[in-house]
Protein backbone atom coordinates (compact mmCIF):
# COMPACT_ATOMS: atom_id res chain seq x y z
CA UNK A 1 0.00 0.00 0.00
CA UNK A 2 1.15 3.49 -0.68
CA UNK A 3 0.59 6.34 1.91
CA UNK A 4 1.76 9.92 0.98
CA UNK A 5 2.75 11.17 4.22
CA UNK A 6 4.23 14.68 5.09
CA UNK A 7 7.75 15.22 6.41
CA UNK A 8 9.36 17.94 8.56
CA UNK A 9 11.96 19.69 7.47
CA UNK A 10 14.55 18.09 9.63
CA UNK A 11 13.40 14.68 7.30
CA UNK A 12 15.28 15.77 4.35
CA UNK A 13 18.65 13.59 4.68
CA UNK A 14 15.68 11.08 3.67
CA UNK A 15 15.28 13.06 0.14
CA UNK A 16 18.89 13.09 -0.22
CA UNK A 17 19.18 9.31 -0.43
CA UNK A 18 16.82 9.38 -3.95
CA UNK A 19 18.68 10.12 -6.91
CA UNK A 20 17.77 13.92 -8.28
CA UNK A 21 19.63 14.33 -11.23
CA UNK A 22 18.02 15.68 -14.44
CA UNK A 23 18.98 15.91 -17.93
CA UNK A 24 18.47 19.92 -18.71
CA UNK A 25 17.22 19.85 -22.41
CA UNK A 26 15.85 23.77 -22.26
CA UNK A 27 14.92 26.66 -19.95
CA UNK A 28 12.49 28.87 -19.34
CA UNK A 29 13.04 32.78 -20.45
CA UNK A 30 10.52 35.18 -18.89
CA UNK A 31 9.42 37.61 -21.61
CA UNK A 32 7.97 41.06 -20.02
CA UNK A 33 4.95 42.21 -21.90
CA UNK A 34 4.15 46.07 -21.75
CA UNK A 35 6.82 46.59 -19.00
CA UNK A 36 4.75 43.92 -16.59
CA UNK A 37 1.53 45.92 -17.20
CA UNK A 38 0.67 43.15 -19.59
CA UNK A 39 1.99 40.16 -17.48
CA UNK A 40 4.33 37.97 -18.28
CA UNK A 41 5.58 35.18 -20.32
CA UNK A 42 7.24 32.10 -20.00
CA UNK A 43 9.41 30.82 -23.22
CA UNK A 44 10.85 28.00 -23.52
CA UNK A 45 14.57 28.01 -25.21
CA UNK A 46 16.76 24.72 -26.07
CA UNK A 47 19.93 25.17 -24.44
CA UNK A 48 23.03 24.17 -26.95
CA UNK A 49 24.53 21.95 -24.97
CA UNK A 50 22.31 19.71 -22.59
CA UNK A 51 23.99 19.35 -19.29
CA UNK A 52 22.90 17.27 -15.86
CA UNK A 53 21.75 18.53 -13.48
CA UNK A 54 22.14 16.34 -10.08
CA UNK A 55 20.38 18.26 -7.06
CA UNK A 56 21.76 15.34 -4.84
CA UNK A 57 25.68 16.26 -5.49
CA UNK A 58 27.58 16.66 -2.32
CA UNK A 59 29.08 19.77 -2.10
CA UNK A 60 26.67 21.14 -4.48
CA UNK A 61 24.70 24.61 -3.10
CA UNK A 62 21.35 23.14 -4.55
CA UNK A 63 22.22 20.07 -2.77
CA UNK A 64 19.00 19.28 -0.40
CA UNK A 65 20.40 18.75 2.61
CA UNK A 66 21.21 22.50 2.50
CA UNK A 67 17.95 23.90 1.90
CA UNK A 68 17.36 24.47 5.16
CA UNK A 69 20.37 27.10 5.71
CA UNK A 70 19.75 28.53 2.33
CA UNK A 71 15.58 29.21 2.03
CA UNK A 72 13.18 30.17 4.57
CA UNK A 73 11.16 26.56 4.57
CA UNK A 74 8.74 27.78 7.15
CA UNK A 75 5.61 27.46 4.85
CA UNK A 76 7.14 24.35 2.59
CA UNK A 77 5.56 21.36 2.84
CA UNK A 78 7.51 18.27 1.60
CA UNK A 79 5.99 15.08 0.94
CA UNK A 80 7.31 11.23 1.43
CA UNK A 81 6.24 7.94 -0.03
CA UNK A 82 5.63 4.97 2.57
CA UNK A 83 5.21 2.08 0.86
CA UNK A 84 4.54 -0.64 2.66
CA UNK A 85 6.51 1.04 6.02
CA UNK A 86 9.78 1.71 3.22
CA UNK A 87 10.04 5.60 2.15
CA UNK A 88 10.31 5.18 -1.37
């Protein structure tokens, strides 16, 4: 059975141990219509040379273990999968 349960923050060394890497393909460019007035726009560009992106590196600032030094998580929630008693 598979329960979505919510974690604290101090329960992210158990997101660390999933792999989070990510091939980066494109990005997103924010296009400003009538100087914001209109809204805005979100574009997507292909980069020219993929790259991976791996938000579990060690030593990496995006790494997130360190989330908690580097963002205010005080209104984050962050979810875990039980599964059968196993985070998954």
């Amino acid at each position: 059975m598979l329960n979505i349960i919510e974690a604290t923050p101090s329960e992210l060394g158990e997101y660390a141990k999933f792999p989070m890497a990510l091939l980066v393909e494109s990005i997103f460019k924010v296009d400003i219509i009538d100087n914001g007035f209109g809204g805005f726009q979100l574009v997507e560009q292909r980069v020219k040379t993929p790259w991976v992106k791996d938000y579990g590196e060690e030593g990496d600032d995006t790494n997130v273990t360190r989330w908690l030094k580097q963002f205010d998580v005080s209104n984050w929630k962050f979810l875990l999968a039980d599964v059968e008693g196993r985070i998954a």
